[in-house]
Protein backbone atom coordinates (compact mmCIF):
# COMPACT_ATOMS: atom_id res chain seq x y z
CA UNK A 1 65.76 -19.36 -55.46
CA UNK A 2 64.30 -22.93 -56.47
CA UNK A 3 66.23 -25.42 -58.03
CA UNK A 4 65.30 -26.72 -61.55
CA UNK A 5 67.22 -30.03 -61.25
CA UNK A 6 67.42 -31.78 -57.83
CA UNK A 7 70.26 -33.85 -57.91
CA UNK A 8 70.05 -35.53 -54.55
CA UNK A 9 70.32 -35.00 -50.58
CA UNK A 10 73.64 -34.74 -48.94
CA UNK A 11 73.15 -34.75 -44.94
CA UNK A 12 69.49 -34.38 -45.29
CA UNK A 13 69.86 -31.34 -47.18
CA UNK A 14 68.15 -31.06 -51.26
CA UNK A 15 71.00 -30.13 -53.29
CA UNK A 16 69.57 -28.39 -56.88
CA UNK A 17 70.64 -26.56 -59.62
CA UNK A 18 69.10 -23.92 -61.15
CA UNK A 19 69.47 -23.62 -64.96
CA UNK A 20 71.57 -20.19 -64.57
CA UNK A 21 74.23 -23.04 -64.26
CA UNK A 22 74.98 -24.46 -67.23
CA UNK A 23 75.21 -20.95 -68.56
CA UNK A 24 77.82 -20.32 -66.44
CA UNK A 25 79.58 -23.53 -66.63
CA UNK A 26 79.89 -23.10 -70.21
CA UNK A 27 81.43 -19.92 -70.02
CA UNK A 28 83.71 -21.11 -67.48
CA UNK A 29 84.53 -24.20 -69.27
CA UNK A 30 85.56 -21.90 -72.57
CA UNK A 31 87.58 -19.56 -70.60
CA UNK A 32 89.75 -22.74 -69.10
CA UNK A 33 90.11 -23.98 -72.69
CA UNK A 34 91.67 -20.79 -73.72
CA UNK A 35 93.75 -20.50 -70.35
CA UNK A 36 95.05 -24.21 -71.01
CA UNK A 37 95.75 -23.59 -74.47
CA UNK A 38 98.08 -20.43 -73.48
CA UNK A 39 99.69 -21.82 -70.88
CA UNK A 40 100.59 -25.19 -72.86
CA UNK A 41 100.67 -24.28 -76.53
CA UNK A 42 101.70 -28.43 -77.21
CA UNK A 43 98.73 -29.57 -75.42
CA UNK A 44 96.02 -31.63 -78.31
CA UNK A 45 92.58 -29.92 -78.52
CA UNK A 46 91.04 -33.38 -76.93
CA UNK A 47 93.57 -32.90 -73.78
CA UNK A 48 92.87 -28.95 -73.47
CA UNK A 49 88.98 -29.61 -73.45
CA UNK A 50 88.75 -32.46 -71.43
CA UNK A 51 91.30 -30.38 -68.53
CA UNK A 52 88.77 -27.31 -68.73
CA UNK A 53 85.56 -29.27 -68.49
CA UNK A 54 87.04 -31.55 -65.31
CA UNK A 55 88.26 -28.18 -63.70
CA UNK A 56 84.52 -26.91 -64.78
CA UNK A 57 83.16 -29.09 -62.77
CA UNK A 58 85.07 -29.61 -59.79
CA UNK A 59 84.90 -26.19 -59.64
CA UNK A 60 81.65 -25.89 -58.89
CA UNK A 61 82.20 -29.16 -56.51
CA UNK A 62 84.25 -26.67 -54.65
CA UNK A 63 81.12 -24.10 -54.62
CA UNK A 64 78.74 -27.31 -53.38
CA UNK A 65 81.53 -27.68 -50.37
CA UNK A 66 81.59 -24.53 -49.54
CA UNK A 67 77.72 -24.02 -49.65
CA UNK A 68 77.67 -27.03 -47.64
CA UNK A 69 80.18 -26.13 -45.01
CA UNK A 70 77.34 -23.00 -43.92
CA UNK A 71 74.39 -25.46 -44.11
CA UNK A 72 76.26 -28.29 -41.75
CA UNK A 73 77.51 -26.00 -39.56
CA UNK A 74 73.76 -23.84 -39.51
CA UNK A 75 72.59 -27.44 -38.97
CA UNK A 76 75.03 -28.00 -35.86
CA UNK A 77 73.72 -24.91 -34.48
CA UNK A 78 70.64 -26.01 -34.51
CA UNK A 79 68.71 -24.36 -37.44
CA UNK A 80 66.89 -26.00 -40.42
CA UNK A 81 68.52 -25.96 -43.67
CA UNK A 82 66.04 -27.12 -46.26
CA UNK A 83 68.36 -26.64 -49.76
CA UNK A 84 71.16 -26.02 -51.42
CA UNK A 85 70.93 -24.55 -55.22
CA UNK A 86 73.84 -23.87 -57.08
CA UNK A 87 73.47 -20.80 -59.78
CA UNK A 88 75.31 -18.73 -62.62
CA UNK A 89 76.89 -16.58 -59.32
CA UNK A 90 77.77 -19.03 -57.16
CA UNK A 91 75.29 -20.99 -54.43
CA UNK A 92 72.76 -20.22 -51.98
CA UNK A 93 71.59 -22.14 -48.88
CA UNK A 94 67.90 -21.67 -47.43
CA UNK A 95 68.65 -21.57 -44.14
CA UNK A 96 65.25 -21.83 -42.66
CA UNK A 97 65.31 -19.54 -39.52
CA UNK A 98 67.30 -16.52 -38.43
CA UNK A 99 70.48 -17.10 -36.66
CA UNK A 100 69.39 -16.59 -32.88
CA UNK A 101 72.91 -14.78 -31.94
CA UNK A 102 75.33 -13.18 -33.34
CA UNK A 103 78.24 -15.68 -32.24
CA UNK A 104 75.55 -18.45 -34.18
CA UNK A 105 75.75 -15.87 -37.35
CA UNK A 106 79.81 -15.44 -37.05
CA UNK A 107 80.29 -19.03 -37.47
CA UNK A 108 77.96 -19.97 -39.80
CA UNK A 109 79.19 -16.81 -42.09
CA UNK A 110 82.81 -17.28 -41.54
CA UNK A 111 83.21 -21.62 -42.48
CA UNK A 112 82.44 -21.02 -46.02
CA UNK A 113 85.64 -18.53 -46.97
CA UNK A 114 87.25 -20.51 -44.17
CA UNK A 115 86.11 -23.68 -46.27
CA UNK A 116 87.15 -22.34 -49.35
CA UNK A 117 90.59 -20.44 -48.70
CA UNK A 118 91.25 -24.21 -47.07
CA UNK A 119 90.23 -26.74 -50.06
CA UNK A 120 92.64 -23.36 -52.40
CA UNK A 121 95.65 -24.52 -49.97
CA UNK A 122 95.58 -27.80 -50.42
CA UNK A 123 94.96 -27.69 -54.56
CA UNK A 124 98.15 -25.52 -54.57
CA UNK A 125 100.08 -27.69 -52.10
CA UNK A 126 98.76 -30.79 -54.61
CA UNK A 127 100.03 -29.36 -57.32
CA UNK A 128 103.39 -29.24 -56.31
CA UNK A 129 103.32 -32.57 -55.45
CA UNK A 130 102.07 -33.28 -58.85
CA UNK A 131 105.24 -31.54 -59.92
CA UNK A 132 104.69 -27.98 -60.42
CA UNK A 133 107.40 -25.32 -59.72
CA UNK A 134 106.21 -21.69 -59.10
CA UNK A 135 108.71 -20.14 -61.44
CA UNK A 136 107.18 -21.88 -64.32
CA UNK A 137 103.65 -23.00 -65.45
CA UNK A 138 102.35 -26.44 -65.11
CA UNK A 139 103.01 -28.28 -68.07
CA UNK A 140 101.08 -31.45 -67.25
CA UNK A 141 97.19 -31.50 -67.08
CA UNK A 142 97.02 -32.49 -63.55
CA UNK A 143 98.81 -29.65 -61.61
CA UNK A 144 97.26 -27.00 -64.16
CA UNK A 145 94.30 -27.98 -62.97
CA UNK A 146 94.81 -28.16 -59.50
CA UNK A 147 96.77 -24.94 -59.57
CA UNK A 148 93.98 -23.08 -61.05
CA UNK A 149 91.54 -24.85 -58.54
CA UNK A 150 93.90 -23.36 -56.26
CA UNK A 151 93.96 -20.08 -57.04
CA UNK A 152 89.83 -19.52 -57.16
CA UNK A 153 88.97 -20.80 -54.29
CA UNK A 154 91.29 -18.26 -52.35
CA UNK A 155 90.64 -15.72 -54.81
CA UNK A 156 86.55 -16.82 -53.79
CA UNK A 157 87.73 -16.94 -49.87
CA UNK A 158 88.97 -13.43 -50.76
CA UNK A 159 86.09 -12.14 -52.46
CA UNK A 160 83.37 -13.44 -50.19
CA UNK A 161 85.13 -11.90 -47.33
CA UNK A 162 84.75 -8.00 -48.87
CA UNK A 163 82.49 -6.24 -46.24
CA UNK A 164 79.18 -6.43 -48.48
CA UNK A 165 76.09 -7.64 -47.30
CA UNK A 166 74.52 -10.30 -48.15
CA UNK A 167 78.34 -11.89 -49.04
CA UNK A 168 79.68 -13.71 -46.75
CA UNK A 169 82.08 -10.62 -45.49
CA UNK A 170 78.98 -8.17 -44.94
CA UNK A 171 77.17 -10.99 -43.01
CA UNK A 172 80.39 -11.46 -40.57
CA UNK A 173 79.93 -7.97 -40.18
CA UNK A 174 76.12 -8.10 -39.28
CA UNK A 175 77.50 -10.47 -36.42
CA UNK A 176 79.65 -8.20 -35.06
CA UNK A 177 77.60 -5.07 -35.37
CA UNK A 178 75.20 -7.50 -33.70
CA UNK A 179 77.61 -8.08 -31.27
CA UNK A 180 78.23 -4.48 -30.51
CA UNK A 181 74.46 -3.25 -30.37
CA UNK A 182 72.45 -6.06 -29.24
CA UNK A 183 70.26 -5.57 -32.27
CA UNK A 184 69.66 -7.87 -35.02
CA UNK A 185 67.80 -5.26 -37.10
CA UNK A 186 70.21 -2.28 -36.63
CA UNK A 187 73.04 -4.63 -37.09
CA UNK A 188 71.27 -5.77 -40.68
CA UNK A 189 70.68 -1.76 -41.63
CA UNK A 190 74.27 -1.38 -41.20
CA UNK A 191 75.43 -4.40 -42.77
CA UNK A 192 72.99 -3.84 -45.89
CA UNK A 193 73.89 0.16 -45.73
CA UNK A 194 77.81 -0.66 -46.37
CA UNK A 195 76.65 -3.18 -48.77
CA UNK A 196 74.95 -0.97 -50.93
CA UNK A 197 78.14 1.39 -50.69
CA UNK A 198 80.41 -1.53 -51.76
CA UNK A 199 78.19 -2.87 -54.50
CA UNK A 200 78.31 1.12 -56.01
CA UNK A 201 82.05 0.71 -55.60
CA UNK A 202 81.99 -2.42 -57.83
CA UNK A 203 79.35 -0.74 -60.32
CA UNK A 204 81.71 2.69 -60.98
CA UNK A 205 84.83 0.45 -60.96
CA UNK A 206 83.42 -1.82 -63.41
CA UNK A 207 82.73 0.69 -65.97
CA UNK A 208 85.56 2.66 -65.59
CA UNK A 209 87.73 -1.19 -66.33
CA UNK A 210 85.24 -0.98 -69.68
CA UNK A 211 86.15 2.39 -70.76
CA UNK A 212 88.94 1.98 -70.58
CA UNK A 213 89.31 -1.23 -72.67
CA UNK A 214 88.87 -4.28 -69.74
CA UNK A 215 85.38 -4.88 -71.99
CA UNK A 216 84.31 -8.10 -70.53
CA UNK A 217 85.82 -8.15 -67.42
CA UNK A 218 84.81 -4.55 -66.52
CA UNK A 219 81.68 -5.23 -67.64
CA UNK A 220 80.99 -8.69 -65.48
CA UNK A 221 82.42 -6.61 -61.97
CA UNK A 222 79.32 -4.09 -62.97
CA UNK A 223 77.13 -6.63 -63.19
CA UNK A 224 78.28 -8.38 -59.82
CA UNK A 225 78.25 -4.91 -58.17
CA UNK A 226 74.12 -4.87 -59.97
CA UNK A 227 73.67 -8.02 -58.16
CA UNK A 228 75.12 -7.23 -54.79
CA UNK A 229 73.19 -3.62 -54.98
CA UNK A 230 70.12 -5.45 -55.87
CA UNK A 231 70.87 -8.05 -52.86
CA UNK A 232 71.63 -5.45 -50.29
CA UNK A 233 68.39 -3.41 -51.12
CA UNK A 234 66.45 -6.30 -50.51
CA UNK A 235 68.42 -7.14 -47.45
CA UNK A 236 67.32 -3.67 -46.27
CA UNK A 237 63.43 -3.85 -47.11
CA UNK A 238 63.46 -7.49 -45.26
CA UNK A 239 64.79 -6.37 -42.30
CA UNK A 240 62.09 -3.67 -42.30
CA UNK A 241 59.37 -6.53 -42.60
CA UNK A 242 60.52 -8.62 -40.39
CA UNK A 243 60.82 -5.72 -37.59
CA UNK A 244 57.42 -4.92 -38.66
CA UNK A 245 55.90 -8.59 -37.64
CA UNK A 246 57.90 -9.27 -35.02
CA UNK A 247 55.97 -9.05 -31.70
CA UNK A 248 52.77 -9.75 -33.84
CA UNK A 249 50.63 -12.91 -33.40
CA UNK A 250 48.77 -15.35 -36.08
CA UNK A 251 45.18 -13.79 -34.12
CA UNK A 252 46.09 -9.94 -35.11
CA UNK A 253 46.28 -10.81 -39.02
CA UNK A 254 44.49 -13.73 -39.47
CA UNK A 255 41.48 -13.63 -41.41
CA UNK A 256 38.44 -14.53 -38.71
CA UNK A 257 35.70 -14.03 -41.87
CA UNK A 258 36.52 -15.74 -44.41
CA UNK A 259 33.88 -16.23 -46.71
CA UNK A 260 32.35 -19.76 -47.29
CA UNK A 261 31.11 -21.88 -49.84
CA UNK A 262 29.17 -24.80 -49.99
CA UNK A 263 31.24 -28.03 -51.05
CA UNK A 264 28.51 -29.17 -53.72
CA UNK A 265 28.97 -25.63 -55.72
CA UNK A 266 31.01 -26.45 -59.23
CA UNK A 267 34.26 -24.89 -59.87
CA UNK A 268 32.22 -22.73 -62.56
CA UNK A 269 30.12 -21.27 -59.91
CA UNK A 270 32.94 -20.86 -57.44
CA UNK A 271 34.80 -18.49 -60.12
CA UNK A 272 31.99 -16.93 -61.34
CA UNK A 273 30.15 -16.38 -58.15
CA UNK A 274 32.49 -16.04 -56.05
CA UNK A 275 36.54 -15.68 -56.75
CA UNK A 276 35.14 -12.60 -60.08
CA UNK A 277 33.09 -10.53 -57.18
CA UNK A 278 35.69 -11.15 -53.96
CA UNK A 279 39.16 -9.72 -53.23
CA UNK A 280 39.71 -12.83 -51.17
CA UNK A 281 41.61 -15.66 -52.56
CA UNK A 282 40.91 -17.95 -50.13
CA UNK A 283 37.11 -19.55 -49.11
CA UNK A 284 35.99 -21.86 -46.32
CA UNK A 285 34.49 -24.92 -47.76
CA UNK A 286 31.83 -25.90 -45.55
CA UNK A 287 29.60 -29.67 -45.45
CA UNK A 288 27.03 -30.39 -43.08
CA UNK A 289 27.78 -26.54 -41.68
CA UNK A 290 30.70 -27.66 -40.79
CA UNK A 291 34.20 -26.39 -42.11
CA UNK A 292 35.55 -29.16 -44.29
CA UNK A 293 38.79 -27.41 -46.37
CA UNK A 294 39.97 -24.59 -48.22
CA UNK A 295 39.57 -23.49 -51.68
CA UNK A 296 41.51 -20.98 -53.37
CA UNK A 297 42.02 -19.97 -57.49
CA UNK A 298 44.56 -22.65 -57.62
CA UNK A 299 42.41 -25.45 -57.11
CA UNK A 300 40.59 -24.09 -60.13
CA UNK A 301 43.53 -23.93 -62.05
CA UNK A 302 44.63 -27.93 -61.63
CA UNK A 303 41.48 -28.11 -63.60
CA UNK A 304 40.78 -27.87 -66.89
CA UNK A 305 38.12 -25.37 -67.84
CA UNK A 306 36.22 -27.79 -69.96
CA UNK A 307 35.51 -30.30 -66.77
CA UNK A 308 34.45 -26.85 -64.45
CA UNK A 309 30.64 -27.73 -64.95
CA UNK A 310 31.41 -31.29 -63.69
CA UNK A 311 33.14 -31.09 -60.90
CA UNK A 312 32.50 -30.04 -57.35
CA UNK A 313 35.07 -27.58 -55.03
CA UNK A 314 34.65 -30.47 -52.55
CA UNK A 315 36.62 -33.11 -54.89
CA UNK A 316 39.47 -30.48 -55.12
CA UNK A 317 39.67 -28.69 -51.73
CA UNK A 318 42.55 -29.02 -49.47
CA UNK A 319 40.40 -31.00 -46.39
CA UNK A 320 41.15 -28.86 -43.12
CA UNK A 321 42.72 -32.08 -41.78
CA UNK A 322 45.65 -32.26 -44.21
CA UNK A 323 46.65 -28.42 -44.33
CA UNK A 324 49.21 -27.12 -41.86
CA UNK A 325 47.87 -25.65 -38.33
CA UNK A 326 49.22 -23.48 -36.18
CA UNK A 327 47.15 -21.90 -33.14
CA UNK A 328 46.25 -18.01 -32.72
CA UNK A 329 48.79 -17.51 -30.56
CA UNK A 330 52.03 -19.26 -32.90
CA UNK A 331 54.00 -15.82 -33.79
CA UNK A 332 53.63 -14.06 -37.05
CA UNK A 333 57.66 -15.00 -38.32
CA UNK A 334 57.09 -18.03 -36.90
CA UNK A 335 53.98 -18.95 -39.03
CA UNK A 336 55.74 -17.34 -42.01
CA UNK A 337 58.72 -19.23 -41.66
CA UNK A 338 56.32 -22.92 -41.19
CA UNK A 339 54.57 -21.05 -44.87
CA UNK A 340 58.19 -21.31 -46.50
CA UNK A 341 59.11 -24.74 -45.23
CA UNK A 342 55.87 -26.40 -46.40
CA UNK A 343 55.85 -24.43 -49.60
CA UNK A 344 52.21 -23.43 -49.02
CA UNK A 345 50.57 -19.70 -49.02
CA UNK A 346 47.82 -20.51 -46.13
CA UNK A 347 47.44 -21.58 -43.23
CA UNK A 348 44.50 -23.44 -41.13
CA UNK A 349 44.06 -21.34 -37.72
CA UNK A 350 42.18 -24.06 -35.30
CA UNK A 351 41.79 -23.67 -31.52
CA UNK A 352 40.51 -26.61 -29.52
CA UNK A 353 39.54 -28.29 -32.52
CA UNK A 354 37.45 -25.72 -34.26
CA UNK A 355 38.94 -23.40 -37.32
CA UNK A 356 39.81 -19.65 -36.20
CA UNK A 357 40.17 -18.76 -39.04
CA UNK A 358 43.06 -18.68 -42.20
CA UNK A 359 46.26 -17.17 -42.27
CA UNK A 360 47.72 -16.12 -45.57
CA UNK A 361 50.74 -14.56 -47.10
CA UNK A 362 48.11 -11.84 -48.59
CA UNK A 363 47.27 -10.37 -44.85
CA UNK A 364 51.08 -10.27 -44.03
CA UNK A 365 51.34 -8.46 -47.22
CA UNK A 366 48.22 -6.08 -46.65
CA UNK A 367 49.69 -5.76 -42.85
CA UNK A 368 52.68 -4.41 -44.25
CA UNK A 369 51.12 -2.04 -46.80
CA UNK A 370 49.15 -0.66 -44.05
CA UNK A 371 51.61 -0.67 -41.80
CA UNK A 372 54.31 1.43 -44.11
CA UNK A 373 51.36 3.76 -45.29
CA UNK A 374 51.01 5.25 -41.62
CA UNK A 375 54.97 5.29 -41.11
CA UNK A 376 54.54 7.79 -44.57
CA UNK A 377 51.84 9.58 -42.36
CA UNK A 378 53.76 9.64 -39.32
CA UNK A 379 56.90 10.63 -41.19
CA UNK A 380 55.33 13.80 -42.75
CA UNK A 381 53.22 14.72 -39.67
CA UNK A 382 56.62 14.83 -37.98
């Protein structure tokens, strides 16, 4: 998930938001109002709104730290963490790489509830000091928002801990099962299997809490137990595409033939010459029969169509020298994951100073095609 609003880098690390937020915020900032109000009839309107939208946002302060707590300690471990992008369910971090063990996996699962159930202690244990008593409510601002604070971050501790995979819980249980059978992949099926279960669990709860008149709040558990379904299936097919590259090198997919074009053609000519009549989206612009860059349809596209005639592929290629390289023999996941850290869909294969050839996200994703056709084949054969 990319982040709409970047709002800075904390440790080396992009922290975004995506606009999902604000939704959420809003909602959460309403709810507070109406919790405040209830709790503290005598509280002013001004003093009630102002306590929900501070909690708002130190709420999701709380959701950064936590976040942050598995990139930092993914970091220590030694992986690359390139974001972290807060959204209307709670925060992701792209972790760059796979975990290369499963005690590397445990840890870097485990310090966010850890991180969480911690910062929930201490808002509690503030709020006492602030003068709340647990037989009453707060009836001061300060510990009513600290209590609450308090109480959702264990209650997120809690929830992130339930055995579903991609949560937190389900991905401390991918360690383990890691643990147990020495296999990442098998360890993921499991994880993702349970997860699906769990998410189902949350779906058929949910509606029952509707029908039986929970309305909104049976209602949003379906819809997280959508989300974690949808999550967990996608957990599943990834683990069956990375097991299907890994193994593979950049020289069994790349494309050796790309077709070329000459860097004086227009972009007119490229698209209706070339890019109309060719599946390929990607073409070898070559000058003095020598490869210069790459050209692909979104080169055209950063052009207007009225200034096609005018202008040449060679005054918008990418030159060879400035795109990303890797060698034949770099590994297929590892070229993918150098794709998703550079944000770019090809890659320049050159050995010994000559191009190989180009690697693109479109022959990983014709690989795979392939690839799952003749497990069908093989499947029904058997």
């Amino acid at each position: 998930m990319r982040p709409q609003i970047k709002l800075g880098r904390i440790g080396g690390i992009q922290i975004g938001l995506h606009y999902s937020w604000f939704l959420i915020a809003l909602l959460i900032a309403f709810s507070l109002a109406a919790h405040f109000h209830a709790i503290s009839p005598l509280w002013n309107i001004a003093g009630v709104w102002a306590a929900a939208v501070v909690t708002s946002v130190l709420f999701f302060v709380t959701l950064l730290l936590h976040e942050l707590a598995h990139s930092l300690m993914a970091q220590w471990q030694g992986l690359r963490v390139r974001a972290i992008t807060l959204f209307a369910l709670g925060g992701i971090s792209q972790i760059e790489s796979e975990a290369p063990d499963a005690s590397t996996e445990f840890w870097i699962a485990i310090v966010g509830p850890l991180t969480s159930f911690i910062i929930g202690v201490i808002c509690i244990g503030l709020a006492r000091v602030a003068g709340w008593h647990s037989a009453h409510e707060p009836s001061n601002p300060l510990p009513a928002v600290l209590l609450w604070l308090g109480y959702i971050n264990i209650a997120l501790a809690v929830f992130n801990m339930i055995p579903g995979y991609p949560l937190d819980g389900g991905r401390v249980l991918r360690a383990v099962a890691w643990w147990i059978t020495h296999s990442p992949d098998r360890a993921t099926r499991v994880a993702a299997q349970i997860g699906q279960v769990v998410a189902f669990l949350f779906i058929l709860y949910g509606l029952y809490r509707f029908f039986v008149g929970a309305n909104f709040g049976g209602l949003w558990m379906a819809f997280i137990g959508w989300f974690l379904l949808d999550a967990a299936r996608s957990s599943y097919f990834q683990v069956g595409m990375v097991s299907g590259l890994r193994g593979h090198r950049v020289a069994e997919l790349m494309d050796r033939d790309c077709a070329s074009v000459p860097s004086y053609l227009s972009i007119r000519d490229f698209v209706d010459e070339y890019l109309v009549h060719s599946s390929s989206r990607c073409f070898v612009v070559m000058q003095d029969h020598h490869a210069a860059g790459i050209a692909t349809p979104d080169e055209a596209k950063k052009v207007s169509r009225d200034r096609w005639t005018q202008t040449s592929l060679q005054s918008v290629m990418r030159p060879l020298e400035r795109m990303v390289q890797v060698s034949p023999e770099t590994p297929v996941l590892k070229a993918l994951e150098l794709m998703t850290r550079e944000g770019v869909n090809e890659l320049a294969v050159v050995s010994k100073g000559e191009l190989e050839g180009v690697f693109s996200r479109q022959q990983i994703l014709r690989y795979l095609q392939l690839h799952s056709g003749l497990d069908q084949q093989r499947d029904r054969a058997a």
